[in-house]
C-alpha atoms as a PDB file:
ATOM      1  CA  UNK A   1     -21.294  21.258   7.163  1.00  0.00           C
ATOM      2  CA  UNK A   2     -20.124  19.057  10.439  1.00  0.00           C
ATOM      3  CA  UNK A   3     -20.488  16.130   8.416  1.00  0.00           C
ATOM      4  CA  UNK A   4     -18.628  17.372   5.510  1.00  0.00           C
ATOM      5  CA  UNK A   5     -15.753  18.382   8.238  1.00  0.00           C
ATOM      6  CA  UNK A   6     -15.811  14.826   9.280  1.00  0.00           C
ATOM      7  CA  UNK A   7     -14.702  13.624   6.492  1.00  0.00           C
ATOM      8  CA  UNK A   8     -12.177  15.795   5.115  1.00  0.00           C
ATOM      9  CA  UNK A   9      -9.106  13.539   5.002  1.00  0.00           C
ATOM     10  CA  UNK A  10      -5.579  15.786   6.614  1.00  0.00           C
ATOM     11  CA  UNK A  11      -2.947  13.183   7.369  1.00  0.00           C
ATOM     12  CA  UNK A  12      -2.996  11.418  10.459  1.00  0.00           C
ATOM     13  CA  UNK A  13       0.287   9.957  12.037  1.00  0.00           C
ATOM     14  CA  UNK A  14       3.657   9.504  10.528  1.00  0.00           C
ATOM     15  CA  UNK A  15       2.316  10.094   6.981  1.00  0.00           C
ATOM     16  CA  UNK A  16       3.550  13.452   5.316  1.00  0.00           C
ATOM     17  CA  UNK A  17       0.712  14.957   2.859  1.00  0.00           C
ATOM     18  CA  UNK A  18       1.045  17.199   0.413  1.00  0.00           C
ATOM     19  CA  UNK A  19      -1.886  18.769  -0.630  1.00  0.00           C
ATOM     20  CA  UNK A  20      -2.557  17.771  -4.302  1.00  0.00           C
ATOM     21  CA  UNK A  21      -2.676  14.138  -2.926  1.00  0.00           C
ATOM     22  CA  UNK A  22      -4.795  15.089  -0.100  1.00  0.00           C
ATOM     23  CA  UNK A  23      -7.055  17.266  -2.786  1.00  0.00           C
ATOM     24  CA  UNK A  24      -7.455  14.204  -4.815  1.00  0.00           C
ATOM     25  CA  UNK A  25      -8.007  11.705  -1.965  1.00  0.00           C
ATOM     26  CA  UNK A  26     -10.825  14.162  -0.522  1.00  0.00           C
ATOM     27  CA  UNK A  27     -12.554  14.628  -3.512  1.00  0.00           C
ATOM     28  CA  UNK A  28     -12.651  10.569  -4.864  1.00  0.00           C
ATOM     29  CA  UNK A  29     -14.229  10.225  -1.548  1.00  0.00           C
ATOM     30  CA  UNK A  30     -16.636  12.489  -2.253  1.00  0.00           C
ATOM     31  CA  UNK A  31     -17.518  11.180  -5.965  1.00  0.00           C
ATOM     32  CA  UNK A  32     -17.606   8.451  -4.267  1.00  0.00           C
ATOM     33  CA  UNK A  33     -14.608   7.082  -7.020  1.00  0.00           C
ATOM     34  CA  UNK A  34     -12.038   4.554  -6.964  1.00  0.00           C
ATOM     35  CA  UNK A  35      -8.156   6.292  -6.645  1.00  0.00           C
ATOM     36  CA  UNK A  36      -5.479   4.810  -8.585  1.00  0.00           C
ATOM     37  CA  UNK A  37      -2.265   5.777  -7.083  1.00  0.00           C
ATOM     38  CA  UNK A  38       1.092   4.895  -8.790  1.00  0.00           C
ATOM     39  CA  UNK A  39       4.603   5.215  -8.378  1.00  0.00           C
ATOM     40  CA  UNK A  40       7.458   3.035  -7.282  1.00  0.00           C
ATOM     41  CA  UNK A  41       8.204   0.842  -4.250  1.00  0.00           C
ATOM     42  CA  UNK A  42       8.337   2.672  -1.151  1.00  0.00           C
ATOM     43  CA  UNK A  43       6.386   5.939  -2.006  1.00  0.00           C
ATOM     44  CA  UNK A  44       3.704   5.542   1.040  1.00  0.00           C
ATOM     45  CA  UNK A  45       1.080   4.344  -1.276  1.00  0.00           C
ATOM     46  CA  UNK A  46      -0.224   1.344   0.489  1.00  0.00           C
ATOM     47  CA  UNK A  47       0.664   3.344   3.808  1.00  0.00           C
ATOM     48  CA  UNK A  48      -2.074   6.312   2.712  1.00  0.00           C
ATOM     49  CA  UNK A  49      -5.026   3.623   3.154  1.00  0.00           C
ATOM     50  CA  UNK A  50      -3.898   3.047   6.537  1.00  0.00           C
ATOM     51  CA  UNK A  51      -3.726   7.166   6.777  1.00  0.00           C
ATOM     52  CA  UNK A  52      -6.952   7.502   5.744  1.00  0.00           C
ATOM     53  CA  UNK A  53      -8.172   4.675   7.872  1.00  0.00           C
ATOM     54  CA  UNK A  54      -6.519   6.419  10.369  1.00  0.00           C
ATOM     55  CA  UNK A  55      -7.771   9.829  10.276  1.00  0.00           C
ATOM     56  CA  UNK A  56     -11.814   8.916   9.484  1.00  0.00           C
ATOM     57  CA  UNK A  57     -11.781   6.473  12.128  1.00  0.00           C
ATOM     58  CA  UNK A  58     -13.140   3.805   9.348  1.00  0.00           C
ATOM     59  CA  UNK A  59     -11.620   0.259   9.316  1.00  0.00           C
ATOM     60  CA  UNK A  60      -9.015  -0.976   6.722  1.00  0.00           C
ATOM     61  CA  UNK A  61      -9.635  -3.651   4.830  1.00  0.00           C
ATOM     62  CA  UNK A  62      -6.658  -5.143   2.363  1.00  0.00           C
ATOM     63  CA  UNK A  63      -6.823  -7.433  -0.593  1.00  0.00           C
ATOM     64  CA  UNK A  64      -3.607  -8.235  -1.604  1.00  0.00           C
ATOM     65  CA  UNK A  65      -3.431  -9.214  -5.068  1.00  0.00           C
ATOM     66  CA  UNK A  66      -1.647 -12.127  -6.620  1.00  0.00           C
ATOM     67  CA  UNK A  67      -0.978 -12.575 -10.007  1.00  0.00           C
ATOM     68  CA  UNK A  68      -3.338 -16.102  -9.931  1.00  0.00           C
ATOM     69  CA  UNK A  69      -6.080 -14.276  -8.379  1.00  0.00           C
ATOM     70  CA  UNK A  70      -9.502 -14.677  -9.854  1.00  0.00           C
ATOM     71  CA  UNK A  71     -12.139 -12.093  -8.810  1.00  0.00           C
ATOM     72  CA  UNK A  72     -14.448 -14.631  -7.161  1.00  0.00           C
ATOM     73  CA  UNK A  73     -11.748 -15.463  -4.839  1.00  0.00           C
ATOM     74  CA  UNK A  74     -11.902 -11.348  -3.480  1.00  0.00           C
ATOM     75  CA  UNK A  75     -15.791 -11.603  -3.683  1.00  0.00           C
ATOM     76  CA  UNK A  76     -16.377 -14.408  -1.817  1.00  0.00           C
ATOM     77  CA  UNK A  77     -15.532 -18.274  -1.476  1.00  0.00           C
ATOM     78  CA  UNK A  78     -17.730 -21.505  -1.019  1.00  0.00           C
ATOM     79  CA  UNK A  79     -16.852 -24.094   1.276  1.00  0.00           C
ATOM     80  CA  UNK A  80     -17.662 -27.177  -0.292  1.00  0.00           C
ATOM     81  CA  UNK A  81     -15.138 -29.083   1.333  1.00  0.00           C
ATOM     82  CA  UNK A  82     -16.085 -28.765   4.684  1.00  0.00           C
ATOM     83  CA  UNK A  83     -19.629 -29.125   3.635  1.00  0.00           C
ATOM     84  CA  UNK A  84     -19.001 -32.508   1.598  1.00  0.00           C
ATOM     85  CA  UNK A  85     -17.696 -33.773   5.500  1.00  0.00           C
ATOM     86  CA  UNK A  86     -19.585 -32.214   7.368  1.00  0.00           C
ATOM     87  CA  UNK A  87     -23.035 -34.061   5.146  1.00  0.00           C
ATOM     88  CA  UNK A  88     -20.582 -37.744   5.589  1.00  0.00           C
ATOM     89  CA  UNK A  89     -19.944 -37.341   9.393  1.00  0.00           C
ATOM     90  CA  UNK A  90     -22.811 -35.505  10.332  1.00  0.00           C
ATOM     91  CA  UNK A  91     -20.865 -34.078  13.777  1.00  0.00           C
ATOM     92  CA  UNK A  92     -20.759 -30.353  12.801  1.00  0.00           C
ATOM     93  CA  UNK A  93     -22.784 -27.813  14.507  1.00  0.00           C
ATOM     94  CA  UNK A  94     -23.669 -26.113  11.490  1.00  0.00           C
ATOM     95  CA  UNK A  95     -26.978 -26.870   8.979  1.00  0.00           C
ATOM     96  CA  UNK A  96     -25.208 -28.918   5.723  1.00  0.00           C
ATOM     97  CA  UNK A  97     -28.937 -28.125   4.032  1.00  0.00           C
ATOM     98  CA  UNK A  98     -28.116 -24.059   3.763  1.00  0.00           C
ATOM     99  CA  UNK A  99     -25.599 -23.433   1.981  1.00  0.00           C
ATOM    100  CA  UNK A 100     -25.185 -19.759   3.255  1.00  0.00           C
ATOM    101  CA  UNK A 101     -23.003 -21.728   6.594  1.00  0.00           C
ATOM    102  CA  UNK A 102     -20.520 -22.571   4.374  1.00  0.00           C
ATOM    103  CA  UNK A 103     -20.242 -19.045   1.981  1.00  0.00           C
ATOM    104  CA  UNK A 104     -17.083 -16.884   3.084  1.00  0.00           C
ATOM    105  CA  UNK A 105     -16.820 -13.564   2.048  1.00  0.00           C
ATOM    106  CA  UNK A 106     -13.250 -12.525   0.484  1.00  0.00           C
ATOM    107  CA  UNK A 107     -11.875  -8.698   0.876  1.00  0.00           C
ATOM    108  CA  UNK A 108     -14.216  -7.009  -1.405  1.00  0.00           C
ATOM    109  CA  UNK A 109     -17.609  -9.155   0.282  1.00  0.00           C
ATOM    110  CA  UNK A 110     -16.106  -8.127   3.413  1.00  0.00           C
ATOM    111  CA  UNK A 111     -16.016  -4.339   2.651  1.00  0.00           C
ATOM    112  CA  UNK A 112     -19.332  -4.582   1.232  1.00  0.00           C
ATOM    113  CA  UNK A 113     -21.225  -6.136   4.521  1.00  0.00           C
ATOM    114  CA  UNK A 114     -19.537  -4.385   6.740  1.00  0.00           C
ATOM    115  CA  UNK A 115     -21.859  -2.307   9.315  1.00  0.00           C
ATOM    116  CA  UNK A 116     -19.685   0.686   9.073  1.00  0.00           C
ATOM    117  CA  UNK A 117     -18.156   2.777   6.169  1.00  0.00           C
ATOM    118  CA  UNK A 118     -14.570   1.042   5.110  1.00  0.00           C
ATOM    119  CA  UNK A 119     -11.451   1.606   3.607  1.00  0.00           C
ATOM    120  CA  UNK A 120     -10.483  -0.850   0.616  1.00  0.00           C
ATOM    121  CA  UNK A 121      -6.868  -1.124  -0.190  1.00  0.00           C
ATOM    122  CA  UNK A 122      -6.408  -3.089  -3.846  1.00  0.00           C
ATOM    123  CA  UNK A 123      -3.140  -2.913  -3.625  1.00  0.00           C
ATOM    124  CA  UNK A 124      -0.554  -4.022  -6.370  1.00  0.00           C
ATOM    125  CA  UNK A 125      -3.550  -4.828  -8.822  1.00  0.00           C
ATOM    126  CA  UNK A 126      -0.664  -4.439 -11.520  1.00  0.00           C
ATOM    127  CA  UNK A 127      -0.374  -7.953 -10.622  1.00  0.00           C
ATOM    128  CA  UNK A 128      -3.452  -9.116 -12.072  1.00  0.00           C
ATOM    129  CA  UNK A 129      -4.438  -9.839 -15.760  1.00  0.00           C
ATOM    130  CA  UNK A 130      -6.176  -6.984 -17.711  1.00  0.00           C
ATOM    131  CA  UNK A 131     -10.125  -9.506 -16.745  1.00  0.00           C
ATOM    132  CA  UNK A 132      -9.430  -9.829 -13.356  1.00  0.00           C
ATOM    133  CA  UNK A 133      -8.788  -6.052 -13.341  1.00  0.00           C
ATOM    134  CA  UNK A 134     -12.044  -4.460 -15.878  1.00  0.00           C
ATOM    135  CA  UNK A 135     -14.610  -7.680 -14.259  1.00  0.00           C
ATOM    136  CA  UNK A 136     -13.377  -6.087 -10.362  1.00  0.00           C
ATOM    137  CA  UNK A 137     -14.142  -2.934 -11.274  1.00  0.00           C
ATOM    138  CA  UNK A 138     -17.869  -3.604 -12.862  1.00  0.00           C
ATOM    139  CA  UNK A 139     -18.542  -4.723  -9.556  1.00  0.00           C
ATOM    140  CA  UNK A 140     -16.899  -2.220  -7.812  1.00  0.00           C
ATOM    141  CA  UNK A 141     -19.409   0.408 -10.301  1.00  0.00           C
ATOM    142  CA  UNK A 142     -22.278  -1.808  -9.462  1.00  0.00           C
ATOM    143  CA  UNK A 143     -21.864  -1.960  -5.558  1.00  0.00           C
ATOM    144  CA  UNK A 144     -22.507  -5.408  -6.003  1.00  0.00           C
ATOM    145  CA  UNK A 145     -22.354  -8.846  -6.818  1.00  0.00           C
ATOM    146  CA  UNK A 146     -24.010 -11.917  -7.222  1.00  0.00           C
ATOM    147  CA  UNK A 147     -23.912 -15.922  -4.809  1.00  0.00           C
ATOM    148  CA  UNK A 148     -24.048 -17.964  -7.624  1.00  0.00           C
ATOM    149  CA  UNK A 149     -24.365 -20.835  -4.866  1.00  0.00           C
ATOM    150  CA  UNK A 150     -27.269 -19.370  -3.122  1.00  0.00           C
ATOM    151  CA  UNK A 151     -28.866 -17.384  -5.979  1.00  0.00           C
ATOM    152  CA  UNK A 152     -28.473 -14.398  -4.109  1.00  0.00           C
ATOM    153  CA  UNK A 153     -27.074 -10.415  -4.345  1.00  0.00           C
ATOM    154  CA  UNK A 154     -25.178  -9.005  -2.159  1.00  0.00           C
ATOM    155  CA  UNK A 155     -25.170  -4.992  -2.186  1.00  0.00           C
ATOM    156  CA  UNK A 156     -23.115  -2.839  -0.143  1.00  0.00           C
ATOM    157  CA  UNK A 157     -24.403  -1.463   2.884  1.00  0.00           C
ATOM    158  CA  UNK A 158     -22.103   1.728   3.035  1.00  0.00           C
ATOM    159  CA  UNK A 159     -19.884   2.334   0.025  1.00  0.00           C
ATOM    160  CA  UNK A 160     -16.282   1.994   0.505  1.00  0.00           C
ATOM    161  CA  UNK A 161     -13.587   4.169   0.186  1.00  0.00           C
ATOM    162  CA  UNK A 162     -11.305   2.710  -2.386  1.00  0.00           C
ATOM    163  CA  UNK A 163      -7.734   3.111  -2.902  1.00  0.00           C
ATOM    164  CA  UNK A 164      -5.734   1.304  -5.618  1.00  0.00           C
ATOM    165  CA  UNK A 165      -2.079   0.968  -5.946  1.00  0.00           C
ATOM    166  CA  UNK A 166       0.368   0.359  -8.723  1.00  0.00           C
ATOM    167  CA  UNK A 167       4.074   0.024  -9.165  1.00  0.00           C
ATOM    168  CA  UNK A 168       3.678   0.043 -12.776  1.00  0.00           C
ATOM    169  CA  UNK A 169       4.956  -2.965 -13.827  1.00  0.00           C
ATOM    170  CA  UNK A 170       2.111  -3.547 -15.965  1.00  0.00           C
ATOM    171  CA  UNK A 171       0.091  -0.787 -18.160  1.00  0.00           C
ATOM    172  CA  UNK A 172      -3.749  -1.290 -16.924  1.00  0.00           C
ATOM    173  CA  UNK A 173      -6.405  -1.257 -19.101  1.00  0.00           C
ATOM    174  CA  UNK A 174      -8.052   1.866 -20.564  1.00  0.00           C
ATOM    175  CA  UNK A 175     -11.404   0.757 -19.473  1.00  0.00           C
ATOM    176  CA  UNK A 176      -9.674   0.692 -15.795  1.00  0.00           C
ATOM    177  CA  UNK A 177      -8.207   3.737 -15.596  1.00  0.00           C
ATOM    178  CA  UNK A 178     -11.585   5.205 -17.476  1.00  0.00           C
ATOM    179  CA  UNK A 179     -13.057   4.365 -14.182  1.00  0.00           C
ATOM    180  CA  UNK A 180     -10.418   5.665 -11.473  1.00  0.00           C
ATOM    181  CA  UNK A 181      -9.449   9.349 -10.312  1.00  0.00           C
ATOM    182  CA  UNK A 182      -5.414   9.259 -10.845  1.00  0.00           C
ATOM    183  CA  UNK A 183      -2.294  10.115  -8.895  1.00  0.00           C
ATOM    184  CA  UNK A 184       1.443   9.581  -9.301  1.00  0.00           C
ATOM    185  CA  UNK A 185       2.875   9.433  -6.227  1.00  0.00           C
ATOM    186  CA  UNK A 186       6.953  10.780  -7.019  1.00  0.00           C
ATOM    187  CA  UNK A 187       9.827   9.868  -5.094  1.00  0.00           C
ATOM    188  CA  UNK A 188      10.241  12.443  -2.324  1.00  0.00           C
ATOM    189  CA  UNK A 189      12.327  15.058  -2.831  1.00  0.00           C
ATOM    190  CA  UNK A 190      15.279  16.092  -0.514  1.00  0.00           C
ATOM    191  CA  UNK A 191      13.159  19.018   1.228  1.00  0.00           C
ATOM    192  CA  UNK A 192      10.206  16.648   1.248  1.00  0.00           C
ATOM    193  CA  UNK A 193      12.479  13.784   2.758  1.00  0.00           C
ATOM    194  CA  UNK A 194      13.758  16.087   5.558  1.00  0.00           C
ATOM    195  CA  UNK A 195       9.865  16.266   7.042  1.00  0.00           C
ATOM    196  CA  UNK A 196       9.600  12.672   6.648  1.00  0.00           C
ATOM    197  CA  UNK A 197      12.473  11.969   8.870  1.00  0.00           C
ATOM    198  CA  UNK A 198      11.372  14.724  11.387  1.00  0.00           C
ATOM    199  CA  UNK A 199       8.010  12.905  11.881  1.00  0.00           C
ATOM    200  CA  UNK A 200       9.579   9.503  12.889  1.00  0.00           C
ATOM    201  CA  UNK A 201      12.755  10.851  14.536  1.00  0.00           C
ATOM    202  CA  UNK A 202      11.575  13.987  16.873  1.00  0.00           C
ATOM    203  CA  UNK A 203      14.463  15.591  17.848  1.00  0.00           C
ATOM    204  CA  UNK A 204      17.155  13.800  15.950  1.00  0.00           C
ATOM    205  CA  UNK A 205      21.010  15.005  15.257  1.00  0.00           C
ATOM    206  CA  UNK A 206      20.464  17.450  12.605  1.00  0.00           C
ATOM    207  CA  UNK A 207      23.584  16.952  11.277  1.00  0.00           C
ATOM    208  CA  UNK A 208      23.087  12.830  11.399  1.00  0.00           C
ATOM    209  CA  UNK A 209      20.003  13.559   9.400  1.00  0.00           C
ATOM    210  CA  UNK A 210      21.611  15.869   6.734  1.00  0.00           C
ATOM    211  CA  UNK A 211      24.451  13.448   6.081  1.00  0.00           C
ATOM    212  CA  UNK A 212      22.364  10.601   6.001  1.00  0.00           C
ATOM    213  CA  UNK A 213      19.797  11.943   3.485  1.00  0.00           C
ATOM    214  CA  UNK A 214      22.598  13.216   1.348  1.00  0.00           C
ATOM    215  CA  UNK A 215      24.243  10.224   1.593  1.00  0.00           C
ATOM    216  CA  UNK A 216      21.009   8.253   0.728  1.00  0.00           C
ATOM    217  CA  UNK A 217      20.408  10.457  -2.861  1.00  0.00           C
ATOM    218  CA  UNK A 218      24.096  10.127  -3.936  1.00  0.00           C
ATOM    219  CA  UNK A 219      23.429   6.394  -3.543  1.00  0.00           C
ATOM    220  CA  UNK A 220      20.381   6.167  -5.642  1.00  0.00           C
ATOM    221  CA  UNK A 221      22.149   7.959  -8.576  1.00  0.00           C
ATOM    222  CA  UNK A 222      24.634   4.911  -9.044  1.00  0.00           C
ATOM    223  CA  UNK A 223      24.312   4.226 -12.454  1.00  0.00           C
ATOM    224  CA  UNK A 224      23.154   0.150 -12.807  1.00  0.00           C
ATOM    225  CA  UNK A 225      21.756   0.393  -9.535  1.00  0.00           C
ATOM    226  CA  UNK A 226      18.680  -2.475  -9.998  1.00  0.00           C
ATOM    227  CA  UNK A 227      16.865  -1.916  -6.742  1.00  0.00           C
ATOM    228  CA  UNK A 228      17.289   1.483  -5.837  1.00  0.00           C
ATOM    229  CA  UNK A 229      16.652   1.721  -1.706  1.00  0.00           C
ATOM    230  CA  UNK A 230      13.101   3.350  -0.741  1.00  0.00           C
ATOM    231  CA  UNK A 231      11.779   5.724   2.203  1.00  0.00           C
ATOM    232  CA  UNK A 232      11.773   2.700   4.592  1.00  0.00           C
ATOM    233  CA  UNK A 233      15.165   1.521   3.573  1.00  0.00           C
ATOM    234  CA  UNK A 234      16.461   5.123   4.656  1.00  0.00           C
ATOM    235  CA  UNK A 235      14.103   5.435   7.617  1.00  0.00           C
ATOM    236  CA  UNK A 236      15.899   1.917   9.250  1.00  0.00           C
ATOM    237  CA  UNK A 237      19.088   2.862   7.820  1.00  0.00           C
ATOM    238  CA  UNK A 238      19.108   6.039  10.174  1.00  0.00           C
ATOM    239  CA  UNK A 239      17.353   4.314  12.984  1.00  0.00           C
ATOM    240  CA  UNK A 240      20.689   2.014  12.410  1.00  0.00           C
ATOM    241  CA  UNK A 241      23.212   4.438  13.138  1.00  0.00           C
ATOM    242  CA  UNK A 242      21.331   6.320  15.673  1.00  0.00           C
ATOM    243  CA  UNK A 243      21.667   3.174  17.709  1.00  0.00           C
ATOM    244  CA  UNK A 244      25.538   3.033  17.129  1.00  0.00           C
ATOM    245  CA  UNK A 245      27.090   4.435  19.680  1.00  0.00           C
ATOM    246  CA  UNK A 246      30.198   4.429  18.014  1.00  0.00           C
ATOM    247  CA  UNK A 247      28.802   6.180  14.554  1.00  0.00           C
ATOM    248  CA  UNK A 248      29.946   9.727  13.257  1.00  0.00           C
ATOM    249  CA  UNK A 249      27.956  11.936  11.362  1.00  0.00           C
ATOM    250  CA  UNK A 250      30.693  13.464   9.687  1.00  0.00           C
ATOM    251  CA  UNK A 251      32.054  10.142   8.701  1.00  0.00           C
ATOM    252  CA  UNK A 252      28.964  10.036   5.902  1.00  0.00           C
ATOM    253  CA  UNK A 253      30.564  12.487   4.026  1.00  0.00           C
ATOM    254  CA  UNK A 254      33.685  10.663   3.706  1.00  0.00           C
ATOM    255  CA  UNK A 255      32.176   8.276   2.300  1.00  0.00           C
ATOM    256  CA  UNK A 256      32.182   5.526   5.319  1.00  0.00           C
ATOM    257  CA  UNK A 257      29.015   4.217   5.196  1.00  0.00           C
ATOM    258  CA  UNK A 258      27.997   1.554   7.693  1.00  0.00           C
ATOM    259  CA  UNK A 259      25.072  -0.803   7.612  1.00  0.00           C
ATOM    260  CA  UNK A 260      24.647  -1.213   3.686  1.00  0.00           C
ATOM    261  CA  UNK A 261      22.910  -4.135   3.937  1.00  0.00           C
ATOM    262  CA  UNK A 262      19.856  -1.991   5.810  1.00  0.00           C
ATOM    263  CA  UNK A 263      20.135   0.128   2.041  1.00  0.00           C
ATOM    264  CA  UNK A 264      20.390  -2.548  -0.757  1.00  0.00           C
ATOM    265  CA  UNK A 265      19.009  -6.164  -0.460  1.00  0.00           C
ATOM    266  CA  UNK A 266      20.620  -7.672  -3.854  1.00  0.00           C
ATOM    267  CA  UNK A 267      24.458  -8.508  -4.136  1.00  0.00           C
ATOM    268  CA  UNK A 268      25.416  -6.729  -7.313  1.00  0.00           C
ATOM    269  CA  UNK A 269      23.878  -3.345  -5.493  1.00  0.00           C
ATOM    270  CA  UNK A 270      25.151  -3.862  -2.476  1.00  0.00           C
ATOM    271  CA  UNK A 271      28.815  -4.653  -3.644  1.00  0.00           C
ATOM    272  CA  UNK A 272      28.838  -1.872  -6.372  1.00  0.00           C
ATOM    273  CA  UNK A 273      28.033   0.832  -3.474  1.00  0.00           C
ATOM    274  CA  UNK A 274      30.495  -0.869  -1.352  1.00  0.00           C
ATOM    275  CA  UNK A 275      33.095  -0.716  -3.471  1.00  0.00           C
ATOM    276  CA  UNK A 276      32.820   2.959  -4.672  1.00  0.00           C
ATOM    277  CA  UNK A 277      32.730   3.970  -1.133  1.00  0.00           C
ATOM    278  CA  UNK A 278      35.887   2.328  -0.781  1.00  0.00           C
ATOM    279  CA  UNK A 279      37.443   4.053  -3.547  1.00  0.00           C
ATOM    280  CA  UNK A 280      35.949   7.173  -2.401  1.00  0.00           C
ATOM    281  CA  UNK A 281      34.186   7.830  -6.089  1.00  0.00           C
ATOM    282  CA  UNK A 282      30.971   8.525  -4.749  1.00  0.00           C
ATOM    283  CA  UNK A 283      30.827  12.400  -2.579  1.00  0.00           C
END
């Protein structure tokens, strides 16, 4: 029962749970199952691995996918570069006969040879082709994989926890999501938003935090908005005018909106929201 207690994921830090997602997260851990989380930019997905990391006290370990990744490259990589010099000058320390010196292990190897339990963040895997993705997660069923170098298996020593994320650029495969336990991650809502900016401002202005959220929904509603502004945008966008000393709440709702550049990072947003607040055509 202690043991089950241990690992009964709650939050930990900034990170506001609900508890579906913290339902879902406890019980992939204990099927011992991948989780696929979606939903867009700035949700806290990638930020729950380093929650859970966090709160079991298990290290975090973060392959970052590209869209040119091949699976070996997460599994591990041979050195045969270094090798090929160190066999012509003959000055390194290490034995150019086994070929073990020179074998690397990527994100995935690492999790897998770790001495303790881990967290494995895939994140973005929307990135990779459909291969990449069904070929990871055969290994990912297996607990292990093969040295093709070295004629050897490597199997994992404690099974990771494994968290997947998606901004759903691309539909996965239905082989993939066969395999995962699912979870859409929605935009917070406004009541949801308010605890978020409680946890990383303790004891702000309420009334700089009202205006500021309100401010921040209005702004995302803009019709042919491309890159509507996420969580972090609106958590640096308050820390922003909480440092002016010259900022007034009230002015929000007036439509005076400082610091739009913190919000939207391409011109066409930033000079569409700019110029309704100028015309007042926004509150």
């Amino acid at each position: 029962m202690q043991q089950e207690s241990k690992n009964e994921f709650q939050g930990a830090g900034k990170y506001v749970l609900d508890q579906e997602l913290a339902s879902i997260v406890n019980i992939s851990i204990k099927l011992e199952m991948p989780l696929l989380l979606k939903g867009e930019p700035g949700t806290g997905k990638t930020m729950l691995a380093h929650s859970i990391s966090e709160s079991l006290a298990m290290p975090l370990i973060i392959l970052n996918v590209k869209s040119s990744m091949k699976l070996i490259e997460a599994l591990y990589q041979y050195d045969t570069l270094t090798r090929l010099n160190d066999s012509r000058f003959g000055d390194s320390k290490r034995d150019v006969s086994n070929i073990d010196e020179y074998i690397k292990m990527g994100k995935i190897g690492q999790a897998f040879c770790a001495d303790k339990r881990t967290v494995l963040l895939i994140d973005e895997i929307d990135k990779a082709d459909t291969d990449f993705q069904d070929d990871m997660l055969d290994v990912l069923d297996q607990m292990q994989f093969d040295i093709i170098e070295t004629d050897r298996t490597i199997k994992t020593k404690h099974r990771p926890v494994i968290i997947i994320t998606s901004n759903a650029k691309k539909d996965l495969s239905d082989p993939f999501l066969g395999r995962c336990n699912f979870h859409h991650i929605a935009f917070p809502d406004p009541k949801m938003m308010r605890k978020i900016i409680n946890v990383h401002f303790e004891g702000i202005d309420t009334k700089l935090a009202e205006n500021a959220i309100d401010a921040f929904y209005v702004m995302r509603e803009i019709d042919s908005i491309e890159k509507k502004p996420a969580t972090r945008e609106l958590i640096n966008w308050i820390r922003a005018l909480n440092a002016d000393p010259d900022f007034r709440a009230k002015d929000l709702i007036t439509n005076q909106l400082p610091y739009l550049g913190v919000l939207f990072k391409k011109s066409p947003d930033y000079e569409r929201v700019k110029n309704l607040a100028a015309r007042r055509k926004m509150f």
